[in-house]
Protein backbone atom coordinates (compact mmCIF):
# COMPACT_ATOMS: atom_id res chain seq x y z
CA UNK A 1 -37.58 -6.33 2.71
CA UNK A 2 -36.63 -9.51 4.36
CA UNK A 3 -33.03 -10.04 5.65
CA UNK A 4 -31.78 -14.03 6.05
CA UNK A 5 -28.61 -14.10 8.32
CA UNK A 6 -28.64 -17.29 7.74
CA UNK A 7 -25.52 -16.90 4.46
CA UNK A 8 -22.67 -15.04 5.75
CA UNK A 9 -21.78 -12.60 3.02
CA UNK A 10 -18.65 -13.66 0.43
CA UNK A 11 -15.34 -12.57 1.65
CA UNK A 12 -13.60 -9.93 -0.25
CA UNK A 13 -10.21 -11.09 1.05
CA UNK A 14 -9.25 -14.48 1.10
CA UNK A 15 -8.36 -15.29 4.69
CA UNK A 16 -6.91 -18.69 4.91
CA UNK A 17 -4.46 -18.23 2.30
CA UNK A 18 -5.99 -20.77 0.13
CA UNK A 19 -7.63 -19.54 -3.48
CA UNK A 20 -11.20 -19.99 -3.63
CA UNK A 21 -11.29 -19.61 -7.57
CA UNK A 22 -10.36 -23.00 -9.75
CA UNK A 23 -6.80 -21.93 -11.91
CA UNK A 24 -6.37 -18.78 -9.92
CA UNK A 25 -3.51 -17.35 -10.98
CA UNK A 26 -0.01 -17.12 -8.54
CA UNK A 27 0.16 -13.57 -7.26
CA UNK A 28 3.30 -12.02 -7.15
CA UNK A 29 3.82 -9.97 -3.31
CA UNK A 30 5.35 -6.62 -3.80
CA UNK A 31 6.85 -5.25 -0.55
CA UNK A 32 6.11 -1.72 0.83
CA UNK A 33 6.58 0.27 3.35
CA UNK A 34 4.67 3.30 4.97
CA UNK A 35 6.61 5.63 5.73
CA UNK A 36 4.96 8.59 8.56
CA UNK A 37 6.44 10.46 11.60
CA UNK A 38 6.20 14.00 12.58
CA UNK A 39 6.47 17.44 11.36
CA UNK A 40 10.39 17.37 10.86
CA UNK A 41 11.02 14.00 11.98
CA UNK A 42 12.89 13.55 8.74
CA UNK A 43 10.75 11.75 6.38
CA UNK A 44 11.97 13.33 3.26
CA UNK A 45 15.42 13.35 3.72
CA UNK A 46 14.69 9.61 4.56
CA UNK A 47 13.54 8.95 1.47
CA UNK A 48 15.98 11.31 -0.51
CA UNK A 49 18.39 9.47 0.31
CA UNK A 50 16.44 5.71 -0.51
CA UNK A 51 15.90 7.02 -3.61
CA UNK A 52 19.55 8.41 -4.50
CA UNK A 53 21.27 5.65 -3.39
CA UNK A 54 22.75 3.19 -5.89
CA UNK A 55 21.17 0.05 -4.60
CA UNK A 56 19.79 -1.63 -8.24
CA UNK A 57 16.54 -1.61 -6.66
CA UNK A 58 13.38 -0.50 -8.29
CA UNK A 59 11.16 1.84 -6.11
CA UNK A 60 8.10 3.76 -6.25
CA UNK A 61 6.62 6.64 -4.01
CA UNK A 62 3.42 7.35 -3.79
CA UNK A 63 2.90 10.92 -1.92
CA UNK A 64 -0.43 12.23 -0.15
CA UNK A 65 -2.68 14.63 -1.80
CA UNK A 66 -1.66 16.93 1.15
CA UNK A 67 1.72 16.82 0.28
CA UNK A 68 1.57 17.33 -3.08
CA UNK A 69 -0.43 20.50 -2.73
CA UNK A 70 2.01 21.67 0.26
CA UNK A 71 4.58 21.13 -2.67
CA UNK A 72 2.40 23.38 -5.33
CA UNK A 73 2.02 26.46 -2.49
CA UNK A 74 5.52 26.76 -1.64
């Protein structure tokens, strides 16, 4: 097999902010946050109390697979 470095390979992100496709469509940003700390640093009552709070904001958690099988053991 011969190898040509002379093409740089296609980005999968565009970098510059600019669109590279003609009539790409606007893409909406969705904020999120990580959350991560340790062991009993409070993460789930953090985010007990995000989620119980009447703010009129729409939010989704996505957990860990560790965490959800932490969950099923206990």
């Amino acid at each position: 097999m011969d190898f040509e470095d002379d093409e740089a390979p296609p980005l999968l992100v565009d970098v510059e902010g600019q669109g590279d496709a003609e009539g790409e469509a606007d893409h909406i940003r969705v904020p999120i946050t990580i959350v991560t700390g340790y062991l009993g640093a409070g993460k789930t009552t953090l985010l007990n109390y995000i989620l119980n709070e009447q703010h009129g904001k729409k939010i989704a958690v996505i957990l860990n697979g560790m965490d959800l099988k932490s969950r099923l053991i206990a």
